[in-house]
Protein backbone atom coordinates (compact mmCIF):
# COMPACT_ATOMS: atom_id res chain seq x y z
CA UNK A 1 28.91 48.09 8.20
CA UNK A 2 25.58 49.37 8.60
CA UNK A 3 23.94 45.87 8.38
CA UNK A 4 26.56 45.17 11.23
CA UNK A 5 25.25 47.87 13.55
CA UNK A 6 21.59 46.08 13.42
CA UNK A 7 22.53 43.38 15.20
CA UNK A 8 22.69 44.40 18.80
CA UNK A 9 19.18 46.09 17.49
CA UNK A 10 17.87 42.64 16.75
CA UNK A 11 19.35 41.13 19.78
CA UNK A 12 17.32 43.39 22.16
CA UNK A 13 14.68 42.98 20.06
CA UNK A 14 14.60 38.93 20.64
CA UNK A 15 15.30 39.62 24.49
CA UNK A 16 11.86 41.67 24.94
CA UNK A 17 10.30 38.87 22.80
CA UNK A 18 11.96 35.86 24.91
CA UNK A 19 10.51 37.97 28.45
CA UNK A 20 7.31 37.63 26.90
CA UNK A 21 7.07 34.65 25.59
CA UNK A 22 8.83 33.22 29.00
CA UNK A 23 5.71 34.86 30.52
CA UNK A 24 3.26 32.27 29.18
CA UNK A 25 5.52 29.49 28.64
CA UNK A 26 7.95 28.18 31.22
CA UNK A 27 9.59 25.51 29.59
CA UNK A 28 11.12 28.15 26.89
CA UNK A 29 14.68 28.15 26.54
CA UNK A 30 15.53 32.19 25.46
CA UNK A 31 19.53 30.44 25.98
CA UNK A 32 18.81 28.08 23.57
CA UNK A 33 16.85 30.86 21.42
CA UNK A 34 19.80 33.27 21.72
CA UNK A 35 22.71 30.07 20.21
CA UNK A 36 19.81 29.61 17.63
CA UNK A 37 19.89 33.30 16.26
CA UNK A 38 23.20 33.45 16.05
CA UNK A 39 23.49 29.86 14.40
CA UNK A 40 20.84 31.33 12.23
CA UNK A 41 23.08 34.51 11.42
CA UNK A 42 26.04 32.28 10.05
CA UNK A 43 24.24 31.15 7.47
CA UNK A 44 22.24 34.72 6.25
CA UNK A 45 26.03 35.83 5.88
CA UNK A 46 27.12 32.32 4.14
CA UNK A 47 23.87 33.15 1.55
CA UNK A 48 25.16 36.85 1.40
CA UNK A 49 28.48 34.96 -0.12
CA UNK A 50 26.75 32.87 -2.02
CA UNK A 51 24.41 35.74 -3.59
CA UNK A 52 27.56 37.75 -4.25
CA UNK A 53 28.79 34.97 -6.34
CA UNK A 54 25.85 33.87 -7.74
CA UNK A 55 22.65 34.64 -9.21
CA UNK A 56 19.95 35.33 -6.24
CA UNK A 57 16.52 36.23 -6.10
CA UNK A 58 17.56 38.89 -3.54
CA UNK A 59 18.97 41.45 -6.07
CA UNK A 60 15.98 41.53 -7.30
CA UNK A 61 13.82 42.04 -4.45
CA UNK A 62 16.20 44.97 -3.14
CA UNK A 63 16.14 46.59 -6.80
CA UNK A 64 12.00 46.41 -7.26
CA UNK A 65 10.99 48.50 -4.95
CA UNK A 66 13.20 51.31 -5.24
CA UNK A 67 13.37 51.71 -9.06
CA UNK A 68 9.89 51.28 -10.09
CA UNK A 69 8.18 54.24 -9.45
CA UNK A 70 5.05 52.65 -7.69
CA UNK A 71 3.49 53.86 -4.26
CA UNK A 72 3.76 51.28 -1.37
CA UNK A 73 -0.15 50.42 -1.84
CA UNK A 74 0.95 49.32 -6.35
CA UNK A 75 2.94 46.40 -4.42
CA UNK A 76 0.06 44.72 -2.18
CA UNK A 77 -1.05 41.67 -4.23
CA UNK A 78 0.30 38.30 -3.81
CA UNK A 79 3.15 35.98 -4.73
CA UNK A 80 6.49 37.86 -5.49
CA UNK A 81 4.76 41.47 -5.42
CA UNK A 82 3.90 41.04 -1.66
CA UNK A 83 7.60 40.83 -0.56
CA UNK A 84 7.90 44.21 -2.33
CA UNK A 85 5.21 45.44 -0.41
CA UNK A 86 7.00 44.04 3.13
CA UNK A 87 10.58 45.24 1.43
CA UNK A 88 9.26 48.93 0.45
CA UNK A 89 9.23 51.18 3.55
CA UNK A 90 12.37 49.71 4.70
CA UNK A 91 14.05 50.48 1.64
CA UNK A 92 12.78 53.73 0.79
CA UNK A 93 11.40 55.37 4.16
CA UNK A 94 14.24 54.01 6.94
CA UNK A 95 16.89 54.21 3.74
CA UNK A 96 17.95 50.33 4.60
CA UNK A 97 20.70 48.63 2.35
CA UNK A 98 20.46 45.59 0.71
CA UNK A 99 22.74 44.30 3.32
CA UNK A 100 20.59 45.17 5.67
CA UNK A 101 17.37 43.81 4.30
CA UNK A 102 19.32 40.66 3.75
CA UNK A 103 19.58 40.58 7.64
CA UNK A 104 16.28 41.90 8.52
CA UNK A 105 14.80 39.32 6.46
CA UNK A 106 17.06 36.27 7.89
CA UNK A 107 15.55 37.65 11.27
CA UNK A 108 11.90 37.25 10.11
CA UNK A 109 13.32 33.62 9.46
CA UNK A 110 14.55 33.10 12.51
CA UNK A 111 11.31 33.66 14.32
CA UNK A 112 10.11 31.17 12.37
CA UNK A 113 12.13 28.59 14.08
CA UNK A 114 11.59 30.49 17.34
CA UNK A 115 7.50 29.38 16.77
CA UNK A 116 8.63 26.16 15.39
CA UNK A 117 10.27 25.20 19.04
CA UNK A 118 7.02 26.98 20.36
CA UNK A 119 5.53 24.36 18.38
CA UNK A 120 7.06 21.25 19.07
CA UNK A 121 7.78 21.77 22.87
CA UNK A 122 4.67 22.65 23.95
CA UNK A 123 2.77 19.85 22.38
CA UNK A 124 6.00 17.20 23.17
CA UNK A 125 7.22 17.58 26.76
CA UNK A 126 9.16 14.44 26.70
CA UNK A 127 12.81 14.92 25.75
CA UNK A 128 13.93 12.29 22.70
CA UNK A 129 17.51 11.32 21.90
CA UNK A 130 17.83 10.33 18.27
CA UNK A 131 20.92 8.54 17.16
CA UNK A 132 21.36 7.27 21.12
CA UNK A 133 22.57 10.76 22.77
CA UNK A 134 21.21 13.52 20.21
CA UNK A 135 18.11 14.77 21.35
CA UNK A 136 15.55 15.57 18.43
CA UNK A 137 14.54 19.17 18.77
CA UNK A 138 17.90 20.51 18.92
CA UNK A 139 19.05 18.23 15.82
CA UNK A 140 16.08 19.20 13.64
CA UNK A 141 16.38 23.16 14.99
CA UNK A 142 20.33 23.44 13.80
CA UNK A 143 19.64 21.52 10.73
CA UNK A 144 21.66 23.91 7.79
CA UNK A 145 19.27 23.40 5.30
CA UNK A 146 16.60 24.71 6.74
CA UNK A 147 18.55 28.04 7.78
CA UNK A 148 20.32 28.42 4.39
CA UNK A 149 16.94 29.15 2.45
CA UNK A 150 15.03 31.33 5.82
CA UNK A 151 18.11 33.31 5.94
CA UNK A 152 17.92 35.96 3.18
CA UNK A 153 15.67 38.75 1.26
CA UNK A 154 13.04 36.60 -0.24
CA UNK A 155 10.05 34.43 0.02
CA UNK A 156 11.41 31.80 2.27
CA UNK A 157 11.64 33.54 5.54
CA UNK A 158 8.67 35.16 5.89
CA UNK A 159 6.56 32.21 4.57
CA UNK A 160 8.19 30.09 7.12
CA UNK A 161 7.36 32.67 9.59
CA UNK A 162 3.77 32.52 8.31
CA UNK A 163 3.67 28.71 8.13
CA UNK A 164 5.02 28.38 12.34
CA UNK A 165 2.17 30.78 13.16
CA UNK A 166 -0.49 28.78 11.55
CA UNK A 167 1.21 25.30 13.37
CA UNK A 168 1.84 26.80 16.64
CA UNK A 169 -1.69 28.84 16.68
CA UNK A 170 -3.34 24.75 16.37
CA UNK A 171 -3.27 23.59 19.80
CA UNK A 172 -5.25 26.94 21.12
CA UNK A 173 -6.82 29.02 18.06
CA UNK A 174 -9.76 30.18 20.21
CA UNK A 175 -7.01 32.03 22.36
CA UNK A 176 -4.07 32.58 19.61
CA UNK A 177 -6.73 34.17 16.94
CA UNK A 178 -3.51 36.55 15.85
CA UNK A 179 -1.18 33.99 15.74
CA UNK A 180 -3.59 32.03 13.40
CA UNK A 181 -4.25 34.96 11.61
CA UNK A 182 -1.22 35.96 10.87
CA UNK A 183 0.20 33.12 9.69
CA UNK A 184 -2.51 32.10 7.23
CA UNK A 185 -2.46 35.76 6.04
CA UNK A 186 1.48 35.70 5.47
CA UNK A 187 1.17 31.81 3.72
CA UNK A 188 -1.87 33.17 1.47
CA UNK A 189 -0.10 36.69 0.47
CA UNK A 190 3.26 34.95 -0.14
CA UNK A 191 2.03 31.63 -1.71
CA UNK A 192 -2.37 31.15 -2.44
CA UNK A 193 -1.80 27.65 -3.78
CA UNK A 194 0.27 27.11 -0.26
CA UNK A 195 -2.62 28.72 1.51
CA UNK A 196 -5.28 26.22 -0.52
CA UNK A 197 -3.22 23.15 0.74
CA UNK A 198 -3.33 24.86 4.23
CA UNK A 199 -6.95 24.98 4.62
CA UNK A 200 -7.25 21.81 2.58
CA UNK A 201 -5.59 20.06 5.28
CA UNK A 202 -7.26 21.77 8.06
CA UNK A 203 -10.41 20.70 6.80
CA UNK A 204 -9.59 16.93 6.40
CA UNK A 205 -8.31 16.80 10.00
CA UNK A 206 -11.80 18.24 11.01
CA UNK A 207 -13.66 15.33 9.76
CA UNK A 208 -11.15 13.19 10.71
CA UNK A 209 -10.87 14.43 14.03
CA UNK A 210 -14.64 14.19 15.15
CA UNK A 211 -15.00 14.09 18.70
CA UNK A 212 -12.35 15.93 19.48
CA UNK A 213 -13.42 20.09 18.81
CA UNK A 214 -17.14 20.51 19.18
CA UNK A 215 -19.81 20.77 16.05
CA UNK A 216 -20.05 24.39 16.45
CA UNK A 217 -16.10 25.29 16.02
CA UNK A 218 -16.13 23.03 13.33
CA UNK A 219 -19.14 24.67 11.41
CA UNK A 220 -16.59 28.00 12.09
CA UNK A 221 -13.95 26.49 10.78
CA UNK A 222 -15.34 25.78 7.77
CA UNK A 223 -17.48 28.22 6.85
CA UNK A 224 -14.46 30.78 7.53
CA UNK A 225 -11.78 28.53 5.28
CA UNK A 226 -14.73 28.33 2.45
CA UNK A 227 -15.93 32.14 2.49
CA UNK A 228 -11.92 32.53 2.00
CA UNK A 229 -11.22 30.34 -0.87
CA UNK A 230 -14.72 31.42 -1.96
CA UNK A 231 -13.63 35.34 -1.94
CA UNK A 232 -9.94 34.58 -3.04
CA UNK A 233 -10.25 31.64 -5.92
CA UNK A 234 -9.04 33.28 -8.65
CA UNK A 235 -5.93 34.84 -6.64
CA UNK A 236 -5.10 30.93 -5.86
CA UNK A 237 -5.35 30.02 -9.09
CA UNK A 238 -4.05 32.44 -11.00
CA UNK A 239 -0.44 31.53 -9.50
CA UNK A 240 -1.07 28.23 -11.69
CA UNK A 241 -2.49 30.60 -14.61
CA UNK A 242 -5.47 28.82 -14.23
CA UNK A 243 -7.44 31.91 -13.17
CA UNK A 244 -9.77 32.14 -16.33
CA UNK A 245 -9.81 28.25 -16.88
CA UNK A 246 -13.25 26.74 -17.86
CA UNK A 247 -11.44 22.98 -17.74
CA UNK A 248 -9.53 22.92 -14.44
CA UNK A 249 -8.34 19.35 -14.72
CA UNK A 250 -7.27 19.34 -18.19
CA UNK A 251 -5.90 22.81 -17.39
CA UNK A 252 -3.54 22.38 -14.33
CA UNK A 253 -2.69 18.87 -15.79
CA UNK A 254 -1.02 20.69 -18.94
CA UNK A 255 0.44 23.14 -17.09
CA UNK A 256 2.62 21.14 -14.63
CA UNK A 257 3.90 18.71 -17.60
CA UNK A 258 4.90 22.18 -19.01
CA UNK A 259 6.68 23.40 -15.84
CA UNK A 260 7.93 19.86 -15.02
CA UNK A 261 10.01 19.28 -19.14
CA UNK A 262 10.84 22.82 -18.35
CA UNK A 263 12.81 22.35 -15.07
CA UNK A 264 13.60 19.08 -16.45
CA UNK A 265 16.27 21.20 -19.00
CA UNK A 266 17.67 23.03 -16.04
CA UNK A 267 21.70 21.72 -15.20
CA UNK A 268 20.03 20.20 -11.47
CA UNK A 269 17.10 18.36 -13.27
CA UNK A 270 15.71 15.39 -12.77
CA UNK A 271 13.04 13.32 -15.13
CA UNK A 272 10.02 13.26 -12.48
CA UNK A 273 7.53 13.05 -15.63
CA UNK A 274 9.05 9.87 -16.06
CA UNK A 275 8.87 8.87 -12.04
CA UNK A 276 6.50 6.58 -10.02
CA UNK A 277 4.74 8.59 -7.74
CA UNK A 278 7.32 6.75 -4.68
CA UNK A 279 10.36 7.88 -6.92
CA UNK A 280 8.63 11.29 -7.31
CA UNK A 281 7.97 11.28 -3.25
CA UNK A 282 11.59 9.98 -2.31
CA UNK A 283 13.17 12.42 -5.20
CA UNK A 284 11.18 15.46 -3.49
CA UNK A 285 12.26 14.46 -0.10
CA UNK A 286 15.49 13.15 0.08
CA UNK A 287 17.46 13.79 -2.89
CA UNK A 288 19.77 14.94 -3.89
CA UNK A 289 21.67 12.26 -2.13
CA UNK A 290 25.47 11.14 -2.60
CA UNK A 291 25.25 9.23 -5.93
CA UNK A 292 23.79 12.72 -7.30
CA UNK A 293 25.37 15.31 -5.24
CA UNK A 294 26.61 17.85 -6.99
CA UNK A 295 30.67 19.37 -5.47
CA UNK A 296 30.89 20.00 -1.84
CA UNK A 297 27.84 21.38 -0.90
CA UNK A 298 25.72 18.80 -2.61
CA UNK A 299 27.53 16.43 -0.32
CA UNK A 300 26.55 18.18 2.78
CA UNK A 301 22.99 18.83 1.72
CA UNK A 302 23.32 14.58 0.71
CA UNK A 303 24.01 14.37 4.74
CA UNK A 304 21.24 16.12 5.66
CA UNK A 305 19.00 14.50 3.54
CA UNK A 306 20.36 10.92 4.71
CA UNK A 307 19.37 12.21 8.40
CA UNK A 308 15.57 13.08 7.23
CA UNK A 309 15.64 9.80 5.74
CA UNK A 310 16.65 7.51 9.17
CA UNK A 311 14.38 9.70 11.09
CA UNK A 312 11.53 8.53 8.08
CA UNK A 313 12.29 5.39 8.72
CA UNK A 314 11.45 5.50 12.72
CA UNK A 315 7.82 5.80 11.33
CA UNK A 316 7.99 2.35 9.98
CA UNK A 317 6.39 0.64 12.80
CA UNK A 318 2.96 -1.43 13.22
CA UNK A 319 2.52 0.17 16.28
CA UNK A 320 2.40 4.11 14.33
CA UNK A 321 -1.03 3.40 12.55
CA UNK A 322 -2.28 2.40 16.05
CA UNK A 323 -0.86 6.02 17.32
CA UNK A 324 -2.80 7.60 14.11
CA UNK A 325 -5.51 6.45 15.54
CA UNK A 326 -5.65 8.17 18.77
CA UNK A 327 -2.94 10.83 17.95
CA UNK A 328 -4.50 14.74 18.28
CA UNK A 329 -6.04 16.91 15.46
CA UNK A 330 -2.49 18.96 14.86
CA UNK A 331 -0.81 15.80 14.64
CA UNK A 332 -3.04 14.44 11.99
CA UNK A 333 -3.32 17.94 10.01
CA UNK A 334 0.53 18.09 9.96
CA UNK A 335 0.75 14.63 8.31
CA UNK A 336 -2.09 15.72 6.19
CA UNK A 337 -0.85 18.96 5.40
CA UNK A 338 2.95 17.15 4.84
CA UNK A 339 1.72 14.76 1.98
CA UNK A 340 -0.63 16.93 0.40
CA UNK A 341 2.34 19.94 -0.19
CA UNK A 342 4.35 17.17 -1.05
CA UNK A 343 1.71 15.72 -3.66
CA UNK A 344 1.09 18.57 -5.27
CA UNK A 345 4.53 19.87 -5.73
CA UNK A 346 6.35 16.49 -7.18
CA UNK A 347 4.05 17.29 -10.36
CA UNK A 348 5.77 20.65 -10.69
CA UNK A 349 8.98 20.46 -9.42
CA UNK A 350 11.78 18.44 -11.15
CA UNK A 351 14.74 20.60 -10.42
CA UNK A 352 17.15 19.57 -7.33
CA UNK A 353 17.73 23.44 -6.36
CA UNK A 354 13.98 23.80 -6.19
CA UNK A 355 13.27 21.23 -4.27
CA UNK A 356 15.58 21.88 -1.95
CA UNK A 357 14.50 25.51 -1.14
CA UNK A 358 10.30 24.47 -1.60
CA UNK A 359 10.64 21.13 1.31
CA UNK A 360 12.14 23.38 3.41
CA UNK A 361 8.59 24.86 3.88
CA UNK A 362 7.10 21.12 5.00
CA UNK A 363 9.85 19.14 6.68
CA UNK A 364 9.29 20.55 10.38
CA UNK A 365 5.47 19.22 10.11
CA UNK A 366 6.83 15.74 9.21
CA UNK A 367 9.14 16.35 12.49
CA UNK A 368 6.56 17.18 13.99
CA UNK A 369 4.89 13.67 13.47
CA UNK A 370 7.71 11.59 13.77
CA UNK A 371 8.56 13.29 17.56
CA UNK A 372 5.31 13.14 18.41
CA UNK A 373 5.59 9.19 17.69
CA UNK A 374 8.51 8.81 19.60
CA UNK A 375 7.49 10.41 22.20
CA UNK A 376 4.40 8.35 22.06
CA UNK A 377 5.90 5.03 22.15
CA UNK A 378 8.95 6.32 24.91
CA UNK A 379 5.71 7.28 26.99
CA UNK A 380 3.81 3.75 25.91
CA UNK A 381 6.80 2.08 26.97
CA UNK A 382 7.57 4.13 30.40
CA UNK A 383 3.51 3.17 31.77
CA UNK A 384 3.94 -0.10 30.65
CA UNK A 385 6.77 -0.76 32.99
CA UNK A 386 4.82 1.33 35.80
CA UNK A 387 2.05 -0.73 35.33
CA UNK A 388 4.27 -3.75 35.97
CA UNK A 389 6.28 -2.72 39.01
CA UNK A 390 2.94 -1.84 40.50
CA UNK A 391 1.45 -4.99 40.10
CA UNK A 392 4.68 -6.30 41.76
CA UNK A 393 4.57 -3.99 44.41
CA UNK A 394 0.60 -5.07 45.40
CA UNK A 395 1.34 -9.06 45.04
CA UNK A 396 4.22 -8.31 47.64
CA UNK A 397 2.39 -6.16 49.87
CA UNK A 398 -0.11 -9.15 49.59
């Protein structure tokens, strides 16, 4: 009942954030925003069900930091510790129950999709309709998956959170400094190894990017990401137990066929070890599909995974490397940063339920791409024909 009573809380809360963000951007939608949220809320209490029947990660993140006698400041390190730290003064200060961190947390999730849209519409200002009269951001906002696992006490949300920052920070960082901030700080204190990937990517798309931010931003760039991985190395790669390793190769190679046979045993596994790296790449991003979905909600998941699969396939064009060519830094780092995560993690994941809740982290920033592409070629096609009715238009007037 209590957890109830915070909605109306949360709802003025997101109508003081819509004012302001309709203050700097006037193509936000705070009606589309306000569906969203409570689209979004559907699904933290279809998770609630689901943790009440089933074994969640939650229960454990409500228990922690009430029972084990540490101060706020014995929670603040990273990985699972740091949502204790977020979790504590909630639970133990304001006196909040679990159902109500269950929905404060799906809220932190839900401004993650409120920075995604942030994201997407104010790089994309063409509308796209996908499958003829769907348009594309409003498919790829409501997609279930993607709520199910930023909807509940846990990592997912507020990583999410952190990663939409980070994206949405890219097209101004000079001027969204606590945006960027933010983000990277939530990604690295959540997941390091996500954080390494993050910056990995950001520096590729420098190089790759040349003329377009100048030779001083990009000496900043860098020597902030390396002082960071620099300072924070053995945080990263201690998440891989790799913190004291004097052979990193030979190291992280063992350790991910460990964790791979491992998962491997568990009732959703699949054999990647055994996998091409294009089975390991179409296992991590579109399976479980029908032929392996397991009951009723494997079948749903299996349609959602058939849709990122046709909207894939729009990317299978000649004319898309010619667009990578001349596409902007945030689109290339989000293609970067997409097949990177996506690299790294087929060599530890082999478990369907993983996978499903770790790609929810990645798939807006291949969305990201393929709109972007769309939206390049609609606009590519749309001067074309300008270009021809003017010439038209002069040899008549001649």
């Amino acid at each position: 009942m209590q957890a109830v009573m915070l909605i109306p809380f949360l709802h003025l809360a997101n109508q003081y954030i819509f004012k302001k963000i309709s203050e700097k951007h006037d193509f936000f939608s705070a009606n589309l925003m306000n569906k969203l949220f409570y689209y979004h809320l559907i699904f933290a209490g279809v998770y609630y069900t689901y943790a009440f029947f089933n074994p969640s990660d939650s229960k454990r993140y409500f228990s922690v930091p009430g029972k084990e006698g540490k101060t706020w400041n014995g929670f603040l390190e990273t990985g699972t510790s740091f949502i204790d730290f977020l979790s504590y003064p909630f639970i133990n200060f304001f006196g909040f129950s679990y159902e109500m961190m269950m929905l404060l947390f799906s809220w932190v999730g839900f401004m993650g999709f409120v920075y995604a849209y942030l994201f997407f519409k104010e790089n994309i200002a063409i509308n796209i309709k996908i499958f003829k009269k769907i348009d594309f951001l409003v498919l790829i906002l409501f997609l279930p998956n993607m709520h199910f696992w930023t909807a509940s006490l846990g990592k997912g949300a507020p990583i999410f959170l952190g990663l939409m920052l980070f994206a949405y920070a890219l097209r101004k960082p000079q001027n969204r400094i606590y945006s960027l901030s933010l983000g990277s700080l939530l990604v690295f204190a959540i997941r390091p190894h996500m954080f390494l990937l993050l910056a990995g990517a950001g520096l590729l798309s420098i190089f790759i990017n040349k003329n377009q931010i100048s030779l001083k931003q990009k000496a900043i760039f860098v020597g902030a990401i390396t002082g960071v991985l620099l300072l924070f190395h053995k945080q990263i790669l201690d998440v891989v137990n790799l913190g004291n390793s004097q052979n990193l190769i030979a190291d992280f190679l063992s350790f991910t066929e460990n964790r791979s046979n491992n998962l491997d045993n568990a009732t959703s596994g699949v054999p990647m070890t055994d996998y091409s790296l294009l089975e390991k790449f179409f296992t991590f991003w579109f399976r479980p599909l029908f032929f392996d979905a397991p009951g009723i909600l494997g079948v749903i998941v299996s349609i959602e995974n058939l849709i990122y699969l046709l909207l894939f396939g729009k990317l299978f064009k000649k004319s898309f490397f010619g667009f990578l060519k001349t596409a902007p830094g945030h689109v290339k780092l989000s293609l970067i940063l997409f097949f990177t995560t996506s690299f790294a993690m087929t060599f530890v994941m082999s478990n369907l339920g993983i996978i499903l809740r770790q790609k929810s982290m990645i798939m807006y920033f291949l969305f990201f791409v393929i709109y972007y592409f769309l939206a390049y070629e609609k606009d590519t096609v749309f001067r074309l024909k300008q270009e021809v009715t003017d010439r038209q238009h002069m040899q008549k007037a001649a």
